[in-house]
PDB file of N, CA and C in Angstrom:
ATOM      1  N   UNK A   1       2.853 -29.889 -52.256  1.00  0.00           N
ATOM      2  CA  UNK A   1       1.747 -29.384 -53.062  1.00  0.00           C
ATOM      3  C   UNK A   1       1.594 -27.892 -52.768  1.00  0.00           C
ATOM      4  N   UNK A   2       1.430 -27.116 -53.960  1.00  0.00           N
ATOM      5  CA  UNK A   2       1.313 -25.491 -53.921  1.00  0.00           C
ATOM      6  C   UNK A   2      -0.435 -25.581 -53.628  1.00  0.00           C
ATOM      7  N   UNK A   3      -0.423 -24.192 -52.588  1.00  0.00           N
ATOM      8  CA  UNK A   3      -2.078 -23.922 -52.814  1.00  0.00           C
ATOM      9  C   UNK A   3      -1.650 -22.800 -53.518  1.00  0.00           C
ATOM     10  N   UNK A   4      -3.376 -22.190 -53.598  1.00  0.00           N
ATOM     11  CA  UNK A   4      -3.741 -21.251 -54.209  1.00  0.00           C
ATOM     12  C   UNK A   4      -5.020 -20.282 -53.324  1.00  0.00           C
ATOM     13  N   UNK A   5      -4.949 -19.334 -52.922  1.00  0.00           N
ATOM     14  CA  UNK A   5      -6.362 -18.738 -52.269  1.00  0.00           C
ATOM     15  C   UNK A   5      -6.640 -17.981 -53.225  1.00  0.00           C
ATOM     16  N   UNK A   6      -8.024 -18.233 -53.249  1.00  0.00           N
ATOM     17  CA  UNK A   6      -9.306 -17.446 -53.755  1.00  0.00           C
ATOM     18  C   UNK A   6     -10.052 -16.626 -52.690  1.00  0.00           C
ATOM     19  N   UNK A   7     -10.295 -15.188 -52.590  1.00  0.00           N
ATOM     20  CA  UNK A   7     -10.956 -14.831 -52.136  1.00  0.00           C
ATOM     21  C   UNK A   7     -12.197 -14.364 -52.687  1.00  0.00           C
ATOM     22  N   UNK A   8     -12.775 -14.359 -54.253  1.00  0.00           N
ATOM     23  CA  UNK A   8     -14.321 -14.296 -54.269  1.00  0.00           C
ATOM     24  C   UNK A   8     -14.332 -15.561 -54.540  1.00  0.00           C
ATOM     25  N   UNK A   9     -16.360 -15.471 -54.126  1.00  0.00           N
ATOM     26  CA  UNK A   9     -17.081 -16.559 -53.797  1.00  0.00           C
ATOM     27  C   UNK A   9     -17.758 -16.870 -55.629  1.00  0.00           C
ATOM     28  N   UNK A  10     -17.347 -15.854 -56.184  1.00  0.00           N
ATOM     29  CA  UNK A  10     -17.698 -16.077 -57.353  1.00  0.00           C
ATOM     30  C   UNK A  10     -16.757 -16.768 -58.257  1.00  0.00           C
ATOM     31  N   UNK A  11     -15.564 -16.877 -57.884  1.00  0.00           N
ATOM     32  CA  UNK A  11     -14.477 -17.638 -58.792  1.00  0.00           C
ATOM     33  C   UNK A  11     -14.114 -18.683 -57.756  1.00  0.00           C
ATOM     34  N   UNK A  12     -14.888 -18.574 -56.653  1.00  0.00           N
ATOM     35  CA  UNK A  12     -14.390 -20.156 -56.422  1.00  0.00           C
ATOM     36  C   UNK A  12     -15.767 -21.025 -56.781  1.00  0.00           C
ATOM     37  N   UNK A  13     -16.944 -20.517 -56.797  1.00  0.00           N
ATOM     38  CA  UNK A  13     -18.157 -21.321 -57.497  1.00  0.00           C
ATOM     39  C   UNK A  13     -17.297 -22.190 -59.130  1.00  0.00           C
ATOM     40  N   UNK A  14     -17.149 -20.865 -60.033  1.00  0.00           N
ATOM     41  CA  UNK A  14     -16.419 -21.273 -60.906  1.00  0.00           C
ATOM     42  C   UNK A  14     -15.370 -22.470 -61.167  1.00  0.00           C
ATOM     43  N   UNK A  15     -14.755 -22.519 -60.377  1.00  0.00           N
ATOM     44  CA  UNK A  15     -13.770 -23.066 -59.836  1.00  0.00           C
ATOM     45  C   UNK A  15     -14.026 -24.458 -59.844  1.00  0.00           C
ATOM     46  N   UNK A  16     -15.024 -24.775 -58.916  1.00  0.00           N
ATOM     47  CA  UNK A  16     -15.693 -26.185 -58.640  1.00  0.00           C
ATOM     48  C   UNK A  16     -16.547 -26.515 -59.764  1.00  0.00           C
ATOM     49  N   UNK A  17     -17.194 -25.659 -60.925  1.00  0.00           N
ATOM     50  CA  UNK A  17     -17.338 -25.897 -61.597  1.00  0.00           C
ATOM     51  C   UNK A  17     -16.532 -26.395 -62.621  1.00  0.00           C
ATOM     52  N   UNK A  18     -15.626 -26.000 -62.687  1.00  0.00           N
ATOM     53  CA  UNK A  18     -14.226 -26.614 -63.686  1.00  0.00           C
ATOM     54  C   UNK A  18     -13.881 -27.541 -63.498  1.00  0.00           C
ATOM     55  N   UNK A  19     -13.874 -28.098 -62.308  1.00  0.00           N
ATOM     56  CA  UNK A  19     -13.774 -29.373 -61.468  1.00  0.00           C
ATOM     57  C   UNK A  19     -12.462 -29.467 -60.748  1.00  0.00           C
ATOM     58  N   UNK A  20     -11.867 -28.330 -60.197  1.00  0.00           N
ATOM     59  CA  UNK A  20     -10.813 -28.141 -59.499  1.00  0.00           C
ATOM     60  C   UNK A  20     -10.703 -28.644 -58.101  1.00  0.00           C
ATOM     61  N   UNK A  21      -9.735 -28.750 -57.879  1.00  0.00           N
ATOM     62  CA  UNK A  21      -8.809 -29.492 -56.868  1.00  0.00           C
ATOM     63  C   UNK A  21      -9.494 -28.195 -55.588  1.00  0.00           C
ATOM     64  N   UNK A  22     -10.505 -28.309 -55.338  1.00  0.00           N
ATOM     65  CA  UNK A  22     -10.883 -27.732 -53.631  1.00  0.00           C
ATOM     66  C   UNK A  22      -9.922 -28.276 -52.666  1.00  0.00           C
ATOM     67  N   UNK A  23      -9.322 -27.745 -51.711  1.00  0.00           N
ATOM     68  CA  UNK A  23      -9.059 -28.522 -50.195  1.00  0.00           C
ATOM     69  C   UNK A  23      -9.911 -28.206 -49.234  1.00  0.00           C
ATOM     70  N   UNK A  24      -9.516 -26.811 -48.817  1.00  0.00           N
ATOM     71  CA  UNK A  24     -10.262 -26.951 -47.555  1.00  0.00           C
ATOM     72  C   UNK A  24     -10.777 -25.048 -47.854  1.00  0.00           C
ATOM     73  N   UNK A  25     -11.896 -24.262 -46.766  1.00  0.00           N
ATOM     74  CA  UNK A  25     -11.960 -23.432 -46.569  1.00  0.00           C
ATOM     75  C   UNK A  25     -11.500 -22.348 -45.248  1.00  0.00           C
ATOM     76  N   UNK A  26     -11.179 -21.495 -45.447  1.00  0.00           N
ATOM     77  CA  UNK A  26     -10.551 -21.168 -43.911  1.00  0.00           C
ATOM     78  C   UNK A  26     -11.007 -19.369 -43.802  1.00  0.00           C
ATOM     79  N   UNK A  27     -11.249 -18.983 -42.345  1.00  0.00           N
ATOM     80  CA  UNK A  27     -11.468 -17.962 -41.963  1.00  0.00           C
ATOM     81  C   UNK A  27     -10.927 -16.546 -42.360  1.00  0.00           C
ATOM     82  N   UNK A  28     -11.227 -15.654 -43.334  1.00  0.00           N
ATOM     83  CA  UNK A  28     -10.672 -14.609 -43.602  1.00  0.00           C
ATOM     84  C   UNK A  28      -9.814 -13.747 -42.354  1.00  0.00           C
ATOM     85  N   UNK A  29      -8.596 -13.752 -42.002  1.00  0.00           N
ATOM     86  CA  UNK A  29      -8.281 -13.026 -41.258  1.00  0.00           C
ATOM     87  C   UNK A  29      -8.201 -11.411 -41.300  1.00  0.00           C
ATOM     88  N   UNK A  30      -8.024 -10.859 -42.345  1.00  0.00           N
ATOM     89  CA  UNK A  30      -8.511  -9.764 -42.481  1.00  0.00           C
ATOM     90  C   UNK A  30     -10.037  -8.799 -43.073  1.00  0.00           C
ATOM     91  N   UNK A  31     -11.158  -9.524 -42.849  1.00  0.00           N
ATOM     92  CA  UNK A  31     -11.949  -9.064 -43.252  1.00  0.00           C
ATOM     93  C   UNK A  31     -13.194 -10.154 -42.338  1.00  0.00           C
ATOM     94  N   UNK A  32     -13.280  -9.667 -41.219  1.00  0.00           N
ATOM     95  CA  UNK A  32     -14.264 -10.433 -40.003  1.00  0.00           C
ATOM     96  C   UNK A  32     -15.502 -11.029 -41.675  1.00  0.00           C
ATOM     97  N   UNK A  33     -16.201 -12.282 -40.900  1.00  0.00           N
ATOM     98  CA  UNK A  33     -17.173 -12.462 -41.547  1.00  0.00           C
ATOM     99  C   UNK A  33     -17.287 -13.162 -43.154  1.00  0.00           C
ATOM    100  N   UNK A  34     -16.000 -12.953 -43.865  1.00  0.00           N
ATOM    101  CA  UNK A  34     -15.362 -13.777 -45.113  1.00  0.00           C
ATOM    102  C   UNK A  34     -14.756 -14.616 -44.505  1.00  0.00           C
ATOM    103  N   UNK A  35     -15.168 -15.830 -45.870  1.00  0.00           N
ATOM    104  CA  UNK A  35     -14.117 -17.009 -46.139  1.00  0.00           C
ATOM    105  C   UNK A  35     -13.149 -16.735 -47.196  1.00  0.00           C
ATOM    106  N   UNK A  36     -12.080 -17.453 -47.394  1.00  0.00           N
ATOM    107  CA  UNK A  36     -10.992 -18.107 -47.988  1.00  0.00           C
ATOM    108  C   UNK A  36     -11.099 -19.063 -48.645  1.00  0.00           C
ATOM    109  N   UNK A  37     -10.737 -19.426 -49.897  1.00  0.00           N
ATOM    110  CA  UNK A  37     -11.141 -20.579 -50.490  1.00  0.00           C
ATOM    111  C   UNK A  37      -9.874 -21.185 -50.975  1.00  0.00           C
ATOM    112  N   UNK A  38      -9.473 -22.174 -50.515  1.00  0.00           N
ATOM    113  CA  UNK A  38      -7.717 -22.572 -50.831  1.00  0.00           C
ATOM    114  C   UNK A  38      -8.325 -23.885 -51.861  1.00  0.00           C
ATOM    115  N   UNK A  39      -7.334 -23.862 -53.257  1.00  0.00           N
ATOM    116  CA  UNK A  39      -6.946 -24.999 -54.102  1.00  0.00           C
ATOM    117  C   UNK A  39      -6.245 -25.589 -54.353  1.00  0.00           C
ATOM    118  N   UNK A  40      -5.807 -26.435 -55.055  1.00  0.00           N
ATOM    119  CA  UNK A  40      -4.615 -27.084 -55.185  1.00  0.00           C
ATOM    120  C   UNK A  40      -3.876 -26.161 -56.229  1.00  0.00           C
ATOM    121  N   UNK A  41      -2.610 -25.555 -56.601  1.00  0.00           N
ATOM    122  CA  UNK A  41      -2.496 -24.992 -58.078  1.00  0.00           C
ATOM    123  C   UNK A  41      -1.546 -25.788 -58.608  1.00  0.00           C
ATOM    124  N   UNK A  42      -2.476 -25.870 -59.970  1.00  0.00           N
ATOM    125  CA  UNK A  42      -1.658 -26.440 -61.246  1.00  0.00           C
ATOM    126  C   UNK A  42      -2.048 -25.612 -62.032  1.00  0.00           C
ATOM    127  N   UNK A  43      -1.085 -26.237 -63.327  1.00  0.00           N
ATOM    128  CA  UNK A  43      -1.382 -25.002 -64.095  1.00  0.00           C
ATOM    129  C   UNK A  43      -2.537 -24.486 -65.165  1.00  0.00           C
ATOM    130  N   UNK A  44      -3.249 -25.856 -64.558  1.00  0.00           N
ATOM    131  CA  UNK A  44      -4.976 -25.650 -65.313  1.00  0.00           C
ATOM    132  C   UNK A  44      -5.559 -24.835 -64.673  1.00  0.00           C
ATOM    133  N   UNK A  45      -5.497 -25.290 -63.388  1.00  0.00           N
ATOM    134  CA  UNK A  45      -6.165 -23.689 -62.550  1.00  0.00           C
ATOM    135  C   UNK A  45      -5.399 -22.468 -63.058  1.00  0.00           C
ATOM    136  N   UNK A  46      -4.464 -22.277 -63.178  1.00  0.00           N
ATOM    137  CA  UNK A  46      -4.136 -20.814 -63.206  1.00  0.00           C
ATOM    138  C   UNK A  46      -4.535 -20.446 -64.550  1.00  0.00           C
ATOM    139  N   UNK A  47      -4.242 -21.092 -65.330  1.00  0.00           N
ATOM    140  CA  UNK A  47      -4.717 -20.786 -67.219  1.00  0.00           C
ATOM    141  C   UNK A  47      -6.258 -20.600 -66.880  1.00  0.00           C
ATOM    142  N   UNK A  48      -7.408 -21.409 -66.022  1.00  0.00           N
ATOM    143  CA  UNK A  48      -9.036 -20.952 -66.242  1.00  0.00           C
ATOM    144  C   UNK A  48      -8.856 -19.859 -65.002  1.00  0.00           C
ATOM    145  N   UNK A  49      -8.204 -19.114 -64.012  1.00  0.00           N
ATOM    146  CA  UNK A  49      -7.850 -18.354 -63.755  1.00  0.00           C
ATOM    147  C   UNK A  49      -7.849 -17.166 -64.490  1.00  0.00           C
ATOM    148  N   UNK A  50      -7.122 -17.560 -65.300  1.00  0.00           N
ATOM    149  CA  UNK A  50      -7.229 -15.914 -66.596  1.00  0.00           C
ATOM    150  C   UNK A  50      -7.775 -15.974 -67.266  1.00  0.00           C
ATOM    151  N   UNK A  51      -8.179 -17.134 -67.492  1.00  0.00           N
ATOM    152  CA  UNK A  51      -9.753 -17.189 -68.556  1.00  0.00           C
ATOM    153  C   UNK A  51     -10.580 -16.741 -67.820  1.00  0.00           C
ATOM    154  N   UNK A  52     -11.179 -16.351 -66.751  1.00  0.00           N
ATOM    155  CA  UNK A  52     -12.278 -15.725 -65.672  1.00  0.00           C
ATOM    156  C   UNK A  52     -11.963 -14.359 -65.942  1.00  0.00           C
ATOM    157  N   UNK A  53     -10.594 -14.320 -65.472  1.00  0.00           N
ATOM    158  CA  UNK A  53     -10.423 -12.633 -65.597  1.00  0.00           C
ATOM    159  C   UNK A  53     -11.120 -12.319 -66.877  1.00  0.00           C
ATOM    160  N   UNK A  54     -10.079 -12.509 -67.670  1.00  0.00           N
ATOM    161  CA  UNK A  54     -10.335 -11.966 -69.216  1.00  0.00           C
ATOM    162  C   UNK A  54     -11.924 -12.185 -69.510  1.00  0.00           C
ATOM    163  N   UNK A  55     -12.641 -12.850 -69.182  1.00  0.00           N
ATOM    164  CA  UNK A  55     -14.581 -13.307 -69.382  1.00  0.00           C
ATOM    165  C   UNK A  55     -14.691 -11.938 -68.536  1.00  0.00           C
ATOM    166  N   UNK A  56     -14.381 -11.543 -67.494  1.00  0.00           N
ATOM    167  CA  UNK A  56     -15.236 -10.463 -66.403  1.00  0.00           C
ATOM    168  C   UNK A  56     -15.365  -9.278 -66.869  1.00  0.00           C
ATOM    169  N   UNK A  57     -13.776  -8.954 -68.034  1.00  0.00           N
ATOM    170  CA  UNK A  57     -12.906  -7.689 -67.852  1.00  0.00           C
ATOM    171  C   UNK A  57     -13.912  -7.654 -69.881  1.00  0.00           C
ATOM    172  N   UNK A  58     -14.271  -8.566 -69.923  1.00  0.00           N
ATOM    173  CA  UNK A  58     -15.431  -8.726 -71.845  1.00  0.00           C
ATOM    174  C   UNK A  58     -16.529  -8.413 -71.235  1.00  0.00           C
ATOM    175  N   UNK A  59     -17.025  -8.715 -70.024  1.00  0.00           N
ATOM    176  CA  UNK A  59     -18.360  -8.615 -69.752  1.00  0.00           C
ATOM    177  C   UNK A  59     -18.712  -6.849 -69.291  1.00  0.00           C
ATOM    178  N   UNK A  60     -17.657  -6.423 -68.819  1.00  0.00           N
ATOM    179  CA  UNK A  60     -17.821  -4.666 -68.492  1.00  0.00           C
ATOM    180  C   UNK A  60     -17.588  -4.324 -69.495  1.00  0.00           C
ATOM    181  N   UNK A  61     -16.380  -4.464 -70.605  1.00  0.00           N
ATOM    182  CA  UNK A  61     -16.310  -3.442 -71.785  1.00  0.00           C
ATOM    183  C   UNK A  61     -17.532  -3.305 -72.645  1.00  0.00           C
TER     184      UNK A  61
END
C-alpha cells in the first residue's frame, strides 16, 4: 500500500471529510511542534487532491 503525507491541517480536515483512507499521524521532523498526516493513496485521493488545489488557487483569484 502507497501512502501519501499531508502536511496542512487544512487538507487533511478536508480529507476526512471526503472520507479518505486516514492511517496514522506522525511527528513533523522538520518543523518542531507540526504533525504529518499520512493516507492511503488512490487515485480518488489524488484527483480531490487537485480539486482542493484548484478550489484554493479560485478562492485568491
Amino acid at each position: 500500500m502507497k501512502e501519501k503525507v499531508i502536511y496542512k491541517k487544512r487538507i487533511f480536515v478536508e480529507l476526512v471529510r471526503l472520507h479518505h483512507n486516514f492511517l496514522h499521524t506522525k511527528r513533523n521532523k522538520q518543523k518542531e511542534g507540526y504533525q504529518i498526516y499520512i493516507f492511503e493513496e488512490t487515485p480518488e485521493l489524488l484527483e480531490d487532491l487537485k480539486m482542493l488545489e484548484k478550489k484554493k488557487h479560485e478562492t485568491i483569484i
